[in-house]
PDB file of N, CA and C in Angstrom:
ATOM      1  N   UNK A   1     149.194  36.344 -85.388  1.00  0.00           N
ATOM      2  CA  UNK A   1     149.019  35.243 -84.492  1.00  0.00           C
ATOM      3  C   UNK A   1     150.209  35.194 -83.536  1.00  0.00           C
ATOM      4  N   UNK A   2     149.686  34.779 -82.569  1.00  0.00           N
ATOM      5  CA  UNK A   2     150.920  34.779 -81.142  1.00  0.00           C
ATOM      6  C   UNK A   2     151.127  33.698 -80.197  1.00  0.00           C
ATOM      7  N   UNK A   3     152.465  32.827 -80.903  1.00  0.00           N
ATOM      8  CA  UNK A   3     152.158  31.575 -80.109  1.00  0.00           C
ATOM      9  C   UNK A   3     153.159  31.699 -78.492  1.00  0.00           C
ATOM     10  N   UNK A   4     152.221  31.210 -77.790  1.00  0.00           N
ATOM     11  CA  UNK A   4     152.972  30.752 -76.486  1.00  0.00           C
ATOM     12  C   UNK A   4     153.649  29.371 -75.883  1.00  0.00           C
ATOM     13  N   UNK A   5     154.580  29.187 -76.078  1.00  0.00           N
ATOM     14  CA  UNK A   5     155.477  28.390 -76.076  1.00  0.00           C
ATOM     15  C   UNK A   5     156.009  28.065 -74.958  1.00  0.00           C
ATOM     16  N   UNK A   6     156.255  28.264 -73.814  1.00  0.00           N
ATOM     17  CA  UNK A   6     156.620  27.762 -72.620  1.00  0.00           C
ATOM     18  C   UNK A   6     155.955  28.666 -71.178  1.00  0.00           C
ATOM     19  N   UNK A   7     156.073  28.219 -70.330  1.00  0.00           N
ATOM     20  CA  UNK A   7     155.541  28.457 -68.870  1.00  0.00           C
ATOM     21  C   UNK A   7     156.848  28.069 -68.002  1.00  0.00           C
ATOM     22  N   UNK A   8     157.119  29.312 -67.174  1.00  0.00           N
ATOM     23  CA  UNK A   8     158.553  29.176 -66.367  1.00  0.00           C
ATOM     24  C   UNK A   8     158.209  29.454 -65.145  1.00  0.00           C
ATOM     25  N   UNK A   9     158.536  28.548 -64.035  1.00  0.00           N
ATOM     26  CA  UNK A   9     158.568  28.046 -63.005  1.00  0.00           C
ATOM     27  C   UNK A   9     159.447  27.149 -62.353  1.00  0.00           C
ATOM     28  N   UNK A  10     160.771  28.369 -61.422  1.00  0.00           N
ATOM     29  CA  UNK A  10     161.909  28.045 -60.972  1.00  0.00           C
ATOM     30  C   UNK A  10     161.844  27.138 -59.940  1.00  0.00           C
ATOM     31  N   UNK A  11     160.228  27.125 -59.053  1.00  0.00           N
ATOM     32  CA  UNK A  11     160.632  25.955 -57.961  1.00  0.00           C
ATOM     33  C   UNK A  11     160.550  24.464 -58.689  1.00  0.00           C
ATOM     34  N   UNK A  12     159.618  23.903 -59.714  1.00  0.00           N
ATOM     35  CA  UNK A  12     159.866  22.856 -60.130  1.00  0.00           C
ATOM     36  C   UNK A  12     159.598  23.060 -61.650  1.00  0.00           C
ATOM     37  N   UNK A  13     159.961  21.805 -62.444  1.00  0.00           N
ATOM     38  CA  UNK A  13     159.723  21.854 -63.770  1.00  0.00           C
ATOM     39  C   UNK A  13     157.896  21.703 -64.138  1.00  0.00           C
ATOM     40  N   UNK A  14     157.707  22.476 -65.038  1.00  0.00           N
ATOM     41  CA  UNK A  14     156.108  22.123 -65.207  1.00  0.00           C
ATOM     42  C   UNK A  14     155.616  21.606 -66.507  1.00  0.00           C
ATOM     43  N   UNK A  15     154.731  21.186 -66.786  1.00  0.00           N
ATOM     44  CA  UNK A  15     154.745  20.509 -68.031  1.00  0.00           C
ATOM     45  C   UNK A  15     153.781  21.698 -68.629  1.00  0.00           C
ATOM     46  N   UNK A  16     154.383  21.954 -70.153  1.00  0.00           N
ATOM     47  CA  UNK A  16     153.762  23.018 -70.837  1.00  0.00           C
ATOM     48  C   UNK A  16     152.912  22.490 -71.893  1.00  0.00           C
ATOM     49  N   UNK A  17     152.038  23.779 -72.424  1.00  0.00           N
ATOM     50  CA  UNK A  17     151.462  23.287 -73.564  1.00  0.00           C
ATOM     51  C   UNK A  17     151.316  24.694 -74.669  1.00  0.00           C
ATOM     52  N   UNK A  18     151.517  24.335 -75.874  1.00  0.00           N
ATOM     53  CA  UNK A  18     151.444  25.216 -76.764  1.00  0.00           C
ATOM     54  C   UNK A  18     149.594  26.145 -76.810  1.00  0.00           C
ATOM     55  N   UNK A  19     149.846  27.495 -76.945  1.00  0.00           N
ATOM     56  CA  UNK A  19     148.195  27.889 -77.062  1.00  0.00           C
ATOM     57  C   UNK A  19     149.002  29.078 -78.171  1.00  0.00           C
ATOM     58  N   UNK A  20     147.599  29.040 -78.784  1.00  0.00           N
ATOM     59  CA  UNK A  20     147.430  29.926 -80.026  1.00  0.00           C
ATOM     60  C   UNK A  20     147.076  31.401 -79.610  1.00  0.00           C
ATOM     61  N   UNK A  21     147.147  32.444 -80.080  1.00  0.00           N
ATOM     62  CA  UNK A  21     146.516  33.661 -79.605  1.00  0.00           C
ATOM     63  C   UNK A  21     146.106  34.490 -80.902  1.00  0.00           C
ATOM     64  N   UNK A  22     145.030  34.673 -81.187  1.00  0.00           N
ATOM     65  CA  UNK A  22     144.894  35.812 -82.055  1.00  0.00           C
ATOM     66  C   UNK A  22     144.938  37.372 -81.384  1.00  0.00           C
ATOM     67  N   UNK A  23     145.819  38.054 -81.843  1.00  0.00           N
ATOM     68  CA  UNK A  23     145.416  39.092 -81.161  1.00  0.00           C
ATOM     69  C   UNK A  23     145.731  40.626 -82.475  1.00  0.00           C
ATOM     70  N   UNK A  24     145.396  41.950 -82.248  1.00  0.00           N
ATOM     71  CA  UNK A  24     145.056  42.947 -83.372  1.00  0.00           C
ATOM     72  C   UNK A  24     146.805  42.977 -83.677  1.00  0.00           C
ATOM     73  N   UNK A  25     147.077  43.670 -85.188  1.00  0.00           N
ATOM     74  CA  UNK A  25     148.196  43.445 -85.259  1.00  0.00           C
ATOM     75  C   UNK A  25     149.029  44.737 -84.395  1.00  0.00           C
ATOM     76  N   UNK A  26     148.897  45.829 -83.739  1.00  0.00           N
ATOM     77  CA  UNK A  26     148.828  46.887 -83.323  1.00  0.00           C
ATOM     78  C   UNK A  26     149.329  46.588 -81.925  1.00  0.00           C
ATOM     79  N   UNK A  27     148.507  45.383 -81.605  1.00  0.00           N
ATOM     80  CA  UNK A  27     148.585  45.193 -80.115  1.00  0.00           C
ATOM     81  C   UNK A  27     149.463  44.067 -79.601  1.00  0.00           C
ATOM     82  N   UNK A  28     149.953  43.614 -80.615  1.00  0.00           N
ATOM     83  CA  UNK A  28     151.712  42.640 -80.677  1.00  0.00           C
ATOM     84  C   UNK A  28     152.989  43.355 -81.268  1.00  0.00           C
ATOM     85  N   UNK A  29     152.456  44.399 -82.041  1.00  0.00           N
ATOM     86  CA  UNK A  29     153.763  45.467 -81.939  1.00  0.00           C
ATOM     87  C   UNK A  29     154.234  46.079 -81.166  1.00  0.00           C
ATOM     88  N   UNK A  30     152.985  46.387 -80.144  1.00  0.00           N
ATOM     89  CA  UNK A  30     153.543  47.362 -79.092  1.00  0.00           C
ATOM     90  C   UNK A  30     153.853  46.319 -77.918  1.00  0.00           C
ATOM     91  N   UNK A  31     153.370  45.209 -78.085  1.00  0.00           N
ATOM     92  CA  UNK A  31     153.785  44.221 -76.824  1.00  0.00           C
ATOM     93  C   UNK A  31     154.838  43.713 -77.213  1.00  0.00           C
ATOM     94  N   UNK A  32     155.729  43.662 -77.901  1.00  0.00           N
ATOM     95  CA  UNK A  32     156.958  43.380 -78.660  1.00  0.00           C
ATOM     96  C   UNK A  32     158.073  44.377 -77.899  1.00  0.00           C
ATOM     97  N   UNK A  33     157.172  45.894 -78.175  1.00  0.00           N
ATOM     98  CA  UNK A  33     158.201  47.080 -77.909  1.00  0.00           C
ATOM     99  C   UNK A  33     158.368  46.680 -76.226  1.00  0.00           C
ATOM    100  N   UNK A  34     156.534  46.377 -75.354  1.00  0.00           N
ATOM    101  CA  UNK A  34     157.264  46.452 -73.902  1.00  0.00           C
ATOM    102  C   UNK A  34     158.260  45.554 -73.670  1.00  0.00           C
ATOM    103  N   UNK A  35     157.834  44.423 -74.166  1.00  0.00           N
ATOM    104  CA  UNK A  35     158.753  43.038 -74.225  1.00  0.00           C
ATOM    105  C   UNK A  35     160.128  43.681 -73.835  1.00  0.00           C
ATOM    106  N   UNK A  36     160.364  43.539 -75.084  1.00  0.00           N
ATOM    107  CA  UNK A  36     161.982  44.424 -75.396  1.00  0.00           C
ATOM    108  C   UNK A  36     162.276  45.521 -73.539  1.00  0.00           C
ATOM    109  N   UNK A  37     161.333  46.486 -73.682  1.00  0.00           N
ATOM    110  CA  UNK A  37     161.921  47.164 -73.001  1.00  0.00           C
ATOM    111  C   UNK A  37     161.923  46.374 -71.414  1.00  0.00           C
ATOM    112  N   UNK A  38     161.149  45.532 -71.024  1.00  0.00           N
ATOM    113  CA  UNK A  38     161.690  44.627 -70.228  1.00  0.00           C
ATOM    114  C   UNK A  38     162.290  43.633 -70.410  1.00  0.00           C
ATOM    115  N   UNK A  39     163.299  43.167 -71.355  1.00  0.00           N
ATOM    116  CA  UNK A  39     164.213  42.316 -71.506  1.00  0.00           C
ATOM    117  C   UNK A  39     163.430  40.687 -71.261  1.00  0.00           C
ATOM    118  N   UNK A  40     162.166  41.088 -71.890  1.00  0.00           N
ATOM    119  CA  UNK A  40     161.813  39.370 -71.709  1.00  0.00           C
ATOM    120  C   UNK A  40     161.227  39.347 -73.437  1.00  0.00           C
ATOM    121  N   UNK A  41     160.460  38.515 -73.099  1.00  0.00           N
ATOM    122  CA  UNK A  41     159.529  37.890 -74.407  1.00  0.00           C
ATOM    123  C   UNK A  41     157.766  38.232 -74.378  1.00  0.00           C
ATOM    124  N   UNK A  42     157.378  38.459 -75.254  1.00  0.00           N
ATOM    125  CA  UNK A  42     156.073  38.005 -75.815  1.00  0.00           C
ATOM    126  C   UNK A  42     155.081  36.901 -74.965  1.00  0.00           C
ATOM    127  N   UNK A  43     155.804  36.185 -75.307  1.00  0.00           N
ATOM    128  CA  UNK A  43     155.194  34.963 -74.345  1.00  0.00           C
ATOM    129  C   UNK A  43     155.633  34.871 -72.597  1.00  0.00           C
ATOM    130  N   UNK A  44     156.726  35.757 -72.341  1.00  0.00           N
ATOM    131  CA  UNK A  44     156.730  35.624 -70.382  1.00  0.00           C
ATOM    132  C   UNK A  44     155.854  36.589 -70.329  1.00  0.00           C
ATOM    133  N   UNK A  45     155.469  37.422 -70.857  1.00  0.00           N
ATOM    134  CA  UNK A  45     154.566  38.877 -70.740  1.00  0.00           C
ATOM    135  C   UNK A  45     153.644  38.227 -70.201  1.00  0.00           C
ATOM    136  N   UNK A  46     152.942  37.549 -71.111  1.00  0.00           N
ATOM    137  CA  UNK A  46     151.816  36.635 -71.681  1.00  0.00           C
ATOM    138  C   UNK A  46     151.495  35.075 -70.151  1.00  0.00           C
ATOM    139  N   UNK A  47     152.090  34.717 -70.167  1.00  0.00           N
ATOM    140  CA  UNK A  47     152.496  34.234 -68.978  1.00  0.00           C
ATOM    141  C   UNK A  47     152.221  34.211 -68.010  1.00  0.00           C
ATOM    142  N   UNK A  48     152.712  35.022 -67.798  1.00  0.00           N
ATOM    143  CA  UNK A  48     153.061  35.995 -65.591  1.00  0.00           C
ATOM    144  C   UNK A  48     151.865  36.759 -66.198  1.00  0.00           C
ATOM    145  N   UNK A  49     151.248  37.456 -66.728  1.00  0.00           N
ATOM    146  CA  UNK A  49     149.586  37.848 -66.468  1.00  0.00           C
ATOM    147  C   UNK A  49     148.634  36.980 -66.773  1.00  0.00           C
ATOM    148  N   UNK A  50     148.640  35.983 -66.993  1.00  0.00           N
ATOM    149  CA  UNK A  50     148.019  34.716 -66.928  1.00  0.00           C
ATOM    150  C   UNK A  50     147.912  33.898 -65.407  1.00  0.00           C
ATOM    151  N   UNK A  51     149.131  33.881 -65.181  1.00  0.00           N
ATOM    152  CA  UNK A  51     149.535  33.276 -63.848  1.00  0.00           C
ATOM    153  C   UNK A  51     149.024  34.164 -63.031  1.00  0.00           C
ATOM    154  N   UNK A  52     149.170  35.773 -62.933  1.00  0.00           N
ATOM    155  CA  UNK A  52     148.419  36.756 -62.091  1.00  0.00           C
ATOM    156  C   UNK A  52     147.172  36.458 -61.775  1.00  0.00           C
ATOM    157  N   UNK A  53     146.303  36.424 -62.796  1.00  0.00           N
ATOM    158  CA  UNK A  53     144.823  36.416 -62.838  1.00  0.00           C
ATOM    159  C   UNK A  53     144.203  35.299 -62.194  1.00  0.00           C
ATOM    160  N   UNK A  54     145.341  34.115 -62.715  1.00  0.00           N
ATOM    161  CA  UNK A  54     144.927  32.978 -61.977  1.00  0.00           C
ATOM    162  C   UNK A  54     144.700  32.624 -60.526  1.00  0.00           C
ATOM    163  N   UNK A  55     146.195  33.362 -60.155  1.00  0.00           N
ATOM    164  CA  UNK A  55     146.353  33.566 -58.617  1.00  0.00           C
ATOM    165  C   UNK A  55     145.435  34.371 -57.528  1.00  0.00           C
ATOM    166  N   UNK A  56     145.366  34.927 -58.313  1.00  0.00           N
ATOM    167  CA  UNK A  56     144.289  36.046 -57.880  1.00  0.00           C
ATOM    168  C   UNK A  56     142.888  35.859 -57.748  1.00  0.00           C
ATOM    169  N   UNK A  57     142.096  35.029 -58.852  1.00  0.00           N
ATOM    170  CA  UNK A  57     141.039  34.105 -58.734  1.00  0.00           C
ATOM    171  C   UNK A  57     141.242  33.504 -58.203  1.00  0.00           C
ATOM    172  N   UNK A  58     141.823  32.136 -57.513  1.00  0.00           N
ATOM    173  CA  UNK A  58     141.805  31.281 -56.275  1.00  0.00           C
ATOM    174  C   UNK A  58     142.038  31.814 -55.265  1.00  0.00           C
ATOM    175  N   UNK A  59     142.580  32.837 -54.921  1.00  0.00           N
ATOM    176  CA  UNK A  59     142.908  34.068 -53.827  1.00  0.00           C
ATOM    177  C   UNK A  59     141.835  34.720 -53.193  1.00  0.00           C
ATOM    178  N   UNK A  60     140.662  35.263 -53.848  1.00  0.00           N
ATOM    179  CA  UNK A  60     139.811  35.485 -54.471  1.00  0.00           C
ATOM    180  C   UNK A  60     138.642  34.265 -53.541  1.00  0.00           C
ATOM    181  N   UNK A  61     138.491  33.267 -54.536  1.00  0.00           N
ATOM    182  CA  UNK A  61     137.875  32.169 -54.067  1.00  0.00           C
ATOM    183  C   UNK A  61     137.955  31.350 -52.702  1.00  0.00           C
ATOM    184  N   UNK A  62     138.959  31.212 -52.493  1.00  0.00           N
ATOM    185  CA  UNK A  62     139.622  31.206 -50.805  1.00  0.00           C
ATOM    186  C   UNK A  62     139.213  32.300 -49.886  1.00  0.00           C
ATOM    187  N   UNK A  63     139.164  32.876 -50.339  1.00  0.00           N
ATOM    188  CA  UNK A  63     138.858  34.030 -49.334  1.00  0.00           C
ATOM    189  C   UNK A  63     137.111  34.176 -48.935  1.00  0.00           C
ATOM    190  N   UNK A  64     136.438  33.841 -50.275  1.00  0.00           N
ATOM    191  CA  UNK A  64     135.023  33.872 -50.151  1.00  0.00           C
ATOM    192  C   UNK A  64     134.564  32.617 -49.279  1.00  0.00           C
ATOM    193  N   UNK A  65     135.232  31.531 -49.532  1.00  0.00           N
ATOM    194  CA  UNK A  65     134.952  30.069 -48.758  1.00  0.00           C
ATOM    195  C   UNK A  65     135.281  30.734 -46.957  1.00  0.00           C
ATOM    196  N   UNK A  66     136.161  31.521 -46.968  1.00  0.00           N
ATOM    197  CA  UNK A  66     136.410  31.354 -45.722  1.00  0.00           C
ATOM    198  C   UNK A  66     135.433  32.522 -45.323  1.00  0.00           C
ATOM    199  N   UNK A  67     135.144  33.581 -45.770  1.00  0.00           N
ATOM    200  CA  UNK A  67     133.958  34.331 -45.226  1.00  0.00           C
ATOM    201  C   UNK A  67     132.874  33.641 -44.950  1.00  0.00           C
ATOM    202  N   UNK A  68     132.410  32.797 -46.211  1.00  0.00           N
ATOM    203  CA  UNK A  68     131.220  31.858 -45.954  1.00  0.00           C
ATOM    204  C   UNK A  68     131.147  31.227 -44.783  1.00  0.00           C
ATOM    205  N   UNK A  69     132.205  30.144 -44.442  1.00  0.00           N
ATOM    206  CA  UNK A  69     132.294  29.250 -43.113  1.00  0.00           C
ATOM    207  C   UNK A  69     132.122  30.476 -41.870  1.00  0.00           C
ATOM    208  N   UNK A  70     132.908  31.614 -41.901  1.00  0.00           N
ATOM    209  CA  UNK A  70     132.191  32.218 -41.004  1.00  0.00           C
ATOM    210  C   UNK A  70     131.451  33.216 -40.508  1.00  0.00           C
ATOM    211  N   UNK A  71     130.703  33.345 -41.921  1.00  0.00           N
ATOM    212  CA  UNK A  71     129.310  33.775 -41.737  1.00  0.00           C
ATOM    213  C   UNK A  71     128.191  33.012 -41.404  1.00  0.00           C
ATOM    214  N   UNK A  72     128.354  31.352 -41.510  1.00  0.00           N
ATOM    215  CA  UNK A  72     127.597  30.634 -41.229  1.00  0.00           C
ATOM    216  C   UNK A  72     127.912  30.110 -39.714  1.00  0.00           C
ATOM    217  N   UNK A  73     129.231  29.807 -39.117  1.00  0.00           N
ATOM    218  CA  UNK A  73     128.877  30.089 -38.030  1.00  0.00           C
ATOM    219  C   UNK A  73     128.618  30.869 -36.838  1.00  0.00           C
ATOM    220  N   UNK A  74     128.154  32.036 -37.518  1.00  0.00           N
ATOM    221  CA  UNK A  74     127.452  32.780 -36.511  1.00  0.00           C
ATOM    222  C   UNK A  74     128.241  33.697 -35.169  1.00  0.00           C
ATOM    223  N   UNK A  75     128.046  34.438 -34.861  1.00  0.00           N
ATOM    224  CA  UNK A  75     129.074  34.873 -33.681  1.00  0.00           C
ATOM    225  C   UNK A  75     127.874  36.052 -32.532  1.00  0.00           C
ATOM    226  N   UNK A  76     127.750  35.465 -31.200  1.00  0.00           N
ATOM    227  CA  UNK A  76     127.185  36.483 -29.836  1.00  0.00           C
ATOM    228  C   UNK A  76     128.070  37.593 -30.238  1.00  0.00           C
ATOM    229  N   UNK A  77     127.640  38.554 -30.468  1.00  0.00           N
ATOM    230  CA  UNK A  77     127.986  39.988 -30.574  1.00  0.00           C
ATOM    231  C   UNK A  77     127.836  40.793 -28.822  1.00  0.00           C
ATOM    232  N   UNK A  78     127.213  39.925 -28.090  1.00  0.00           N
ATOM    233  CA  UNK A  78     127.875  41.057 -26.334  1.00  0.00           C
ATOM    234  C   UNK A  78     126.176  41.212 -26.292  1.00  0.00           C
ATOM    235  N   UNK A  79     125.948  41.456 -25.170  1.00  0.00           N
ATOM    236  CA  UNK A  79     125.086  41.869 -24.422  1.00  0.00           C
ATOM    237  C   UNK A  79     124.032  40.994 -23.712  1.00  0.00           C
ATOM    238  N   UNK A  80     122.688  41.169 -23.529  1.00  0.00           N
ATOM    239  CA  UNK A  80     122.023  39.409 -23.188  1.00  0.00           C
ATOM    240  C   UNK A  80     120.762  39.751 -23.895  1.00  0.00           C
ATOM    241  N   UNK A  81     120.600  38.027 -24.460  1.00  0.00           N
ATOM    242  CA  UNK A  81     119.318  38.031 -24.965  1.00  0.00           C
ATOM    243  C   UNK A  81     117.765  38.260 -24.008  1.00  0.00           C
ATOM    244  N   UNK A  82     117.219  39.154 -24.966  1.00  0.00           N
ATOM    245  CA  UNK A  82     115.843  39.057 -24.655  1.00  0.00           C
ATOM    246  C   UNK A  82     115.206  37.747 -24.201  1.00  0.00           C
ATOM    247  N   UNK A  83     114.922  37.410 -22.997  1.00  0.00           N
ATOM    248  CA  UNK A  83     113.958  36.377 -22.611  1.00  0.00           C
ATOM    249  C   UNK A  83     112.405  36.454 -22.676  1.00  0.00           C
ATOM    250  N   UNK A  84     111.505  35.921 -23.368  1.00  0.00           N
ATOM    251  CA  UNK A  84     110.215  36.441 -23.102  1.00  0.00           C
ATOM    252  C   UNK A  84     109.553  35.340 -22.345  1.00  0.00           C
ATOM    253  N   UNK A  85     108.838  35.511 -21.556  1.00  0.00           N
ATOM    254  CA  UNK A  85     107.922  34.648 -20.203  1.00  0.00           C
ATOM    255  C   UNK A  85     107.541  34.450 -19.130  1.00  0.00           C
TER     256      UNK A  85
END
């Protein structure tokens, strides 16, 4: 079991909350070893790819809202319309 214990964020303080993780035992040994070899923790690992995914989904989502708005309004692409009469 792999608890996560804080969320770090230098522009302001944020309010945290404890979450549980089950994860294989294989796959917290070796996230231990990257840990280590980047001089952080388990839980910033855990974290900042949390925060990634997140960012990235509203990034993501923003981006589709704004295609939408202007795909809906429409754009004259050049030349002149067909008149029939």
């Amino acid at each position: 079991m792999l608890h996560v214990f804080t969320c770090y964020n230098t522009a302001r303080p944020v309010a945290t909350q404890n979450l549980t993780l089950k994860l294989p035992a294989e796959t917290i040994k070796r996230a231990k070893v990257v840990a280590a070899e980047r001089g952080t923790s388990i839980s910033a690992l855990v974290t900042r790819k949390i925060e990634d995914i997140v960012g990235e989904d509203a990034a993501y989502q923003a981006a589709r809202r704004r295609a939408t708005e202007w795909l809906a309004h429409g754009w004259h692409l050049g030349g002149d319309r067909r008149r029939d009469g």
